[in-house]
C-alpha atoms as a PDB file:
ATOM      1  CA  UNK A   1      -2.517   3.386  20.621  1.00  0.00           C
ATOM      2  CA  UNK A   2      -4.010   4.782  17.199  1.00  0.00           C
ATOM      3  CA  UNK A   3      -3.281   8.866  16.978  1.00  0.00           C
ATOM      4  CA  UNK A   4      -4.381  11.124  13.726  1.00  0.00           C
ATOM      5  CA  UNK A   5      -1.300   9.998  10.705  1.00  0.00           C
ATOM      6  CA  UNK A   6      -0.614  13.820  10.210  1.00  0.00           C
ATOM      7  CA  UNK A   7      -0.688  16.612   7.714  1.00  0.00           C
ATOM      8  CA  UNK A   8       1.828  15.450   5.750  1.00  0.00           C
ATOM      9  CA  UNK A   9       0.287  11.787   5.079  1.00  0.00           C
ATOM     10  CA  UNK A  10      -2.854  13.409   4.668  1.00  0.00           C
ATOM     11  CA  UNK A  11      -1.156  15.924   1.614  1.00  0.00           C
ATOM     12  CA  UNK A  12      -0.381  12.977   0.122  1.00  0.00           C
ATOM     13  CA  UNK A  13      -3.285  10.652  -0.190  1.00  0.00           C
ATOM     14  CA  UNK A  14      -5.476  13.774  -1.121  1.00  0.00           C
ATOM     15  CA  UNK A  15      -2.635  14.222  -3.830  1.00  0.00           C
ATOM     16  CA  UNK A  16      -2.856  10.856  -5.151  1.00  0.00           C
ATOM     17  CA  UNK A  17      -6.564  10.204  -4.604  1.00  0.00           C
ATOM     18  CA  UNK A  18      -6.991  13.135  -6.586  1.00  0.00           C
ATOM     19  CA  UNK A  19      -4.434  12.362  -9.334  1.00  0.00           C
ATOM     20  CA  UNK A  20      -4.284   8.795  -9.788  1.00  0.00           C
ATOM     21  CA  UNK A  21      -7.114   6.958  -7.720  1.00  0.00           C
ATOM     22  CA  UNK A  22     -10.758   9.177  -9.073  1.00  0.00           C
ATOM     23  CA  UNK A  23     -12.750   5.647  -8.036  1.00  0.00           C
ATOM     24  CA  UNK A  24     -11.947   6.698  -4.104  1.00  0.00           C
ATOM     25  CA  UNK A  25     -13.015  10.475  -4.580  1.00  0.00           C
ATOM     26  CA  UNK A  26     -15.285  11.375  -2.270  1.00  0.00           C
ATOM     27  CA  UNK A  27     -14.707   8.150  -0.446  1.00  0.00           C
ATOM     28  CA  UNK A  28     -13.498   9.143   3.217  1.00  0.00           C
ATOM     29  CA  UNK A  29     -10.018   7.340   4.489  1.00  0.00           C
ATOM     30  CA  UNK A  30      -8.920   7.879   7.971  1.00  0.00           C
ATOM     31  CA  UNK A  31      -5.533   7.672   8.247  1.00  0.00           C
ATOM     32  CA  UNK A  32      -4.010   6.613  11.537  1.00  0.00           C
ATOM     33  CA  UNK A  33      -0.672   6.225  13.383  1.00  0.00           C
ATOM     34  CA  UNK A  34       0.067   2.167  14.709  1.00  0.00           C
ATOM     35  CA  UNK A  35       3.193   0.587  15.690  1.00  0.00           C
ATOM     36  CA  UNK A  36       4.058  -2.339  13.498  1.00  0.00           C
ATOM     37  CA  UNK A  37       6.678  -4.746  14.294  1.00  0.00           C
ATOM     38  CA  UNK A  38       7.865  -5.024  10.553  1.00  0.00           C
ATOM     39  CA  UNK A  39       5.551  -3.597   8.178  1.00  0.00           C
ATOM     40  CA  UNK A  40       5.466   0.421   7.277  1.00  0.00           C
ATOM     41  CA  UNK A  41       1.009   0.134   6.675  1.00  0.00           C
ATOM     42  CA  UNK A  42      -1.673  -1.759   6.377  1.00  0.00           C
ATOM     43  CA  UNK A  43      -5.268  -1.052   4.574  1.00  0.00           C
ATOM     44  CA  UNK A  44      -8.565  -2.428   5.458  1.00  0.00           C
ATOM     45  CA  UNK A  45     -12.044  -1.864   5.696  1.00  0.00           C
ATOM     46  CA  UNK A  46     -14.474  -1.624   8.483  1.00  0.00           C
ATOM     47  CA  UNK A  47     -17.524  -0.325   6.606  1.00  0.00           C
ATOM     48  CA  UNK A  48     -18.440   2.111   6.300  1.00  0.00           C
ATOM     49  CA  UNK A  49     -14.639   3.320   7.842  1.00  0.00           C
ATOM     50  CA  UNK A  50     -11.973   2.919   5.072  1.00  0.00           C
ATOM     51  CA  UNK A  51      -8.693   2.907   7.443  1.00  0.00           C
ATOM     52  CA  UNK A  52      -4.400   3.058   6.687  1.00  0.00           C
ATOM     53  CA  UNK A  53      -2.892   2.631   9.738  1.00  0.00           C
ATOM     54  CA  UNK A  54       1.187   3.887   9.488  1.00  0.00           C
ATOM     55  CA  UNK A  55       3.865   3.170  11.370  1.00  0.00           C
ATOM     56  CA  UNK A  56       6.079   5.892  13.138  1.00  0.00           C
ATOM     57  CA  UNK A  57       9.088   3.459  11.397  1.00  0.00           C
ATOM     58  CA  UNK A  58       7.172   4.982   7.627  1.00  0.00           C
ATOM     59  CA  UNK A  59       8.923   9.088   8.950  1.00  0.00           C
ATOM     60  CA  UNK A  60      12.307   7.451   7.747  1.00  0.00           C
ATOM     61  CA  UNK A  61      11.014   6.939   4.531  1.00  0.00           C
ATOM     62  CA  UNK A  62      11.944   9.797   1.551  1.00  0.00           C
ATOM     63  CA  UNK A  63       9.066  11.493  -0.238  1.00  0.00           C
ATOM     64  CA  UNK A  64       9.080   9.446  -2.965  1.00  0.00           C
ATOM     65  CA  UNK A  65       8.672   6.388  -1.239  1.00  0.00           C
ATOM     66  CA  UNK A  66       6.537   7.711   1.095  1.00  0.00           C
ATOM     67  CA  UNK A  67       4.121   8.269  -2.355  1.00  0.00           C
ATOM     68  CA  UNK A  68       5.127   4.528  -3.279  1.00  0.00           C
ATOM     69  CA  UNK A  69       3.880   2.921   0.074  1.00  0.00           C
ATOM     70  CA  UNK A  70       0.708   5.064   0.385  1.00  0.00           C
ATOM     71  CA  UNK A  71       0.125   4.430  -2.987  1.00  0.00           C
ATOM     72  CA  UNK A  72      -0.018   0.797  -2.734  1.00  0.00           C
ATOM     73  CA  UNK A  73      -2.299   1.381   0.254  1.00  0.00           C
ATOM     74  CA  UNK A  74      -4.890   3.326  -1.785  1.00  0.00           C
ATOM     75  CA  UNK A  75      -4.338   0.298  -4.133  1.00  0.00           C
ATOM     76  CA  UNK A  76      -5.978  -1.714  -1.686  1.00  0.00           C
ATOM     77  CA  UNK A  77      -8.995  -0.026  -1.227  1.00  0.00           C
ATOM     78  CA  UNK A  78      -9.192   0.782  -5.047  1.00  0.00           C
ATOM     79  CA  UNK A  79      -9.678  -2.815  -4.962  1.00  0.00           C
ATOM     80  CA  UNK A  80     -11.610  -3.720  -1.937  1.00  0.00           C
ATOM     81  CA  UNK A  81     -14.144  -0.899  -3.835  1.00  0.00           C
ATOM     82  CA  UNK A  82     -14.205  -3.150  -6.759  1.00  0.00           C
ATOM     83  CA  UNK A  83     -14.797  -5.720  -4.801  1.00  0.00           C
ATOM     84  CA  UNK A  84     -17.485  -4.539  -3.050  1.00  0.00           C
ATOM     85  CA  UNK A  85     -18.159  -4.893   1.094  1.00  0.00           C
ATOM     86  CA  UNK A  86     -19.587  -8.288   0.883  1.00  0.00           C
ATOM     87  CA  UNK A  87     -16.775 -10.017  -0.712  1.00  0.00           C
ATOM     88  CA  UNK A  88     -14.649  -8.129   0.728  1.00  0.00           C
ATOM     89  CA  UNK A  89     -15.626  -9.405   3.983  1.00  0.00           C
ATOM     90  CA  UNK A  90     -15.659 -12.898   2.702  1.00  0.00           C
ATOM     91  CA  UNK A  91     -12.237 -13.097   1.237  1.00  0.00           C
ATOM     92  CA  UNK A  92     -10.247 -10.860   3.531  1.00  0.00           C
ATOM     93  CA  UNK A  93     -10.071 -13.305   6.317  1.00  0.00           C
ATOM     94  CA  UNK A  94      -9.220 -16.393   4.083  1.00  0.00           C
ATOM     95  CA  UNK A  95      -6.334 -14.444   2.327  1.00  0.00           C
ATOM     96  CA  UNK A  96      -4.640 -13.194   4.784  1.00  0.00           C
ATOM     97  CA  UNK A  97      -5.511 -15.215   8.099  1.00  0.00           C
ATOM     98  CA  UNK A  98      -5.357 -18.791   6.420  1.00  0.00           C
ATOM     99  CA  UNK A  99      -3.015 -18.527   3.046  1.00  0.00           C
ATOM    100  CA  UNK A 100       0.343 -17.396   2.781  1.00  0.00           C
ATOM    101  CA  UNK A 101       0.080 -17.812  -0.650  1.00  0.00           C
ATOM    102  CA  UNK A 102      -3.138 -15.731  -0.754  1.00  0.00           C
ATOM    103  CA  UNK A 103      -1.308 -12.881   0.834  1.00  0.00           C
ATOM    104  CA  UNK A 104       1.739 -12.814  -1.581  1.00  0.00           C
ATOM    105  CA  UNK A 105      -0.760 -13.078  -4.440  1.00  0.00           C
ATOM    106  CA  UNK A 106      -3.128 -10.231  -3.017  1.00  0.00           C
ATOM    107  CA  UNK A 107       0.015  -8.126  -2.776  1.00  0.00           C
ATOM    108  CA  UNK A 108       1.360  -8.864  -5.710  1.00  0.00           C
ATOM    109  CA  UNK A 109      -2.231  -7.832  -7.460  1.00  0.00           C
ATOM    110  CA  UNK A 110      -1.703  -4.927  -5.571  1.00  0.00           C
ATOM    111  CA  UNK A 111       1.780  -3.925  -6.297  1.00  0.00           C
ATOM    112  CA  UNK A 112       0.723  -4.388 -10.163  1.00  0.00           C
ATOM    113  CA  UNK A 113      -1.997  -2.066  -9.673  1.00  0.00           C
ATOM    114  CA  UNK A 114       0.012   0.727  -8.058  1.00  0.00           C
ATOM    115  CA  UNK A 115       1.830   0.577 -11.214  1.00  0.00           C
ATOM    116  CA  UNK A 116      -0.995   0.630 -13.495  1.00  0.00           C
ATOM    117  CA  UNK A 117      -1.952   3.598 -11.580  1.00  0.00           C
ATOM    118  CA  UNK A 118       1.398   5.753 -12.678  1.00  0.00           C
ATOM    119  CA  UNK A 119       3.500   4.872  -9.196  1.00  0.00           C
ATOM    120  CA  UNK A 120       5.645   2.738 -10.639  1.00  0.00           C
ATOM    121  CA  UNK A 121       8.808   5.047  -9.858  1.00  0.00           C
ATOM    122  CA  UNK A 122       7.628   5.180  -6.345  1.00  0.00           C
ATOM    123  CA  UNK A 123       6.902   1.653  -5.656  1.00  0.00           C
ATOM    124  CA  UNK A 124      10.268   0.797  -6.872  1.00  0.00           C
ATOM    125  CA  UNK A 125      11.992   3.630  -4.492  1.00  0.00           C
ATOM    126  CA  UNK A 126       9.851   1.755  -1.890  1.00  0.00           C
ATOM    127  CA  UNK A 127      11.663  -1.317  -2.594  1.00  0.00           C
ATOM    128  CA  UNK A 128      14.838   0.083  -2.303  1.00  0.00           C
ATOM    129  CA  UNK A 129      13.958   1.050   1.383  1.00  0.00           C
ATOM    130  CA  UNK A 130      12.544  -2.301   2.102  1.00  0.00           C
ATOM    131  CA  UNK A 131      15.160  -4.216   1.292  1.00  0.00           C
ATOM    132  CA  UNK A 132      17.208  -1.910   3.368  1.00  0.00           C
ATOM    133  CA  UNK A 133      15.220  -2.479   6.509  1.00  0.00           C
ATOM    134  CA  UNK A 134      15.866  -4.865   8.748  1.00  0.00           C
ATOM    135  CA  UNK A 135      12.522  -5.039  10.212  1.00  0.00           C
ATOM    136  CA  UNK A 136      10.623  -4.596   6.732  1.00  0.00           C
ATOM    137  CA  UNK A 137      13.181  -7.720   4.809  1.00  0.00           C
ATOM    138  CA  UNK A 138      11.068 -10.326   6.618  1.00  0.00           C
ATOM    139  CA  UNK A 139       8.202  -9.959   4.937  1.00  0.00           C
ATOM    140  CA  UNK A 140       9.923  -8.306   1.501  1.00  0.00           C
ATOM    141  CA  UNK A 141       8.806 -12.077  -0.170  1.00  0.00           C
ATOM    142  CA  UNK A 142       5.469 -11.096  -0.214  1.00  0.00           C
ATOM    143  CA  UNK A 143       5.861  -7.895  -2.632  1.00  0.00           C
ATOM    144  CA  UNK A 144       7.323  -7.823  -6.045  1.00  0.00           C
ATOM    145  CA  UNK A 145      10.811  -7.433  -6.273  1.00  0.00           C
ATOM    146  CA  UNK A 146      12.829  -4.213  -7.636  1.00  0.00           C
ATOM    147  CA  UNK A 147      13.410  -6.743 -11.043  1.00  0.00           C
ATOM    148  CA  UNK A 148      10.132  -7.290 -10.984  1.00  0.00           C
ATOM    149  CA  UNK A 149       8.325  -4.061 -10.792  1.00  0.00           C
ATOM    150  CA  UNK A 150      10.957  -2.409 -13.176  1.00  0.00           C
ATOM    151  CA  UNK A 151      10.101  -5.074 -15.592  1.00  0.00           C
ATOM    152  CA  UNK A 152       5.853  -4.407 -15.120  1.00  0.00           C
ATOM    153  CA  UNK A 153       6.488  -1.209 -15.372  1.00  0.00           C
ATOM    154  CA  UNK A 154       8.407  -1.321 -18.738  1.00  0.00           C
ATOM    155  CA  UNK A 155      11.144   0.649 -17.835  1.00  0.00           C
ATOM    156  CA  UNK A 156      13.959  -2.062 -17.457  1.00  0.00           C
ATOM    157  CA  UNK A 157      17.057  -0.428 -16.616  1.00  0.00           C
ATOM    158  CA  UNK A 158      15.494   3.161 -16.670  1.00  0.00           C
ATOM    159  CA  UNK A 159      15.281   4.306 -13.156  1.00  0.00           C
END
């Protein structure tokens, strides 16, 4: 059953859309509430709706992480603007209904953007809880690792 995400998510993508994603200003995102078996989100575009569905399991997560994982969400529809609806609608179902290798590249493209963006810090705190999650660790192989976001980010042995 989808219910409104909240005030608090909805702080927090303003916050970011506002600080680090200007090409989704003005671009509407309804965030939404959905029980996932192991992931925390998901992103994904019904035009004209942009949509993040969370799951209830995403409340355990600290502030910080909380930033990392929506974050990489608005990383996905920073992209899927790019992209444009058309292709969009042409590639979504090929990388992530047909390709397991399409998904763990799409997410790795958009785990290197959220850092671009300034959330490196976050993403990494994300990781942390990931790998901490039973539910979340089997699908952990399709998002850089903690080595390898501290090492995109430049800041090696820093956090």
């Amino acid at each position: 059953m989808l219910r409104s995400a909240g005030k608090k998510y909805r702080e927090i993508v303003n916050d970011l859309i506002n600080n680090y994603f200007p090409e989704l200003k003005g671009r509407k995102i309804f965030l939404f509430r959905y029980k996932f078996r192991t992931f925390w989100a998901n992103a994904f575009w019904l035009y004209p709706f942009r949509i993040i569905m969370i799951s209830p399991r995403a409340e355990q997560l600290d502030d910080m992480s909380l930033r990392g994982l929506l974050g990489h969400e608005l990383s996905h529809h920073s992209i899927y603007e790019e992209k444009g609806w058309f292709k969009y609608l042409y590639t979504y179902p090929y990388v992530y209904l047909f390709s397991r290798r399409g998904i763990i590249n799409e997410e790795n493209t958009v785990d290197k953007l959220t850092i671009k963006k300034g959330l490196g810090k976050e993403l990494y705190k994300l990781r942390e809880a990931a790998n901490q999650d039973k539910k979340h660790a089997r699908v952990n192989y399709l998002y850089l690792s903690k080595e390898q976001i501290s090492d995109y980010d430049g800041n090696s042995n820093k956090w």
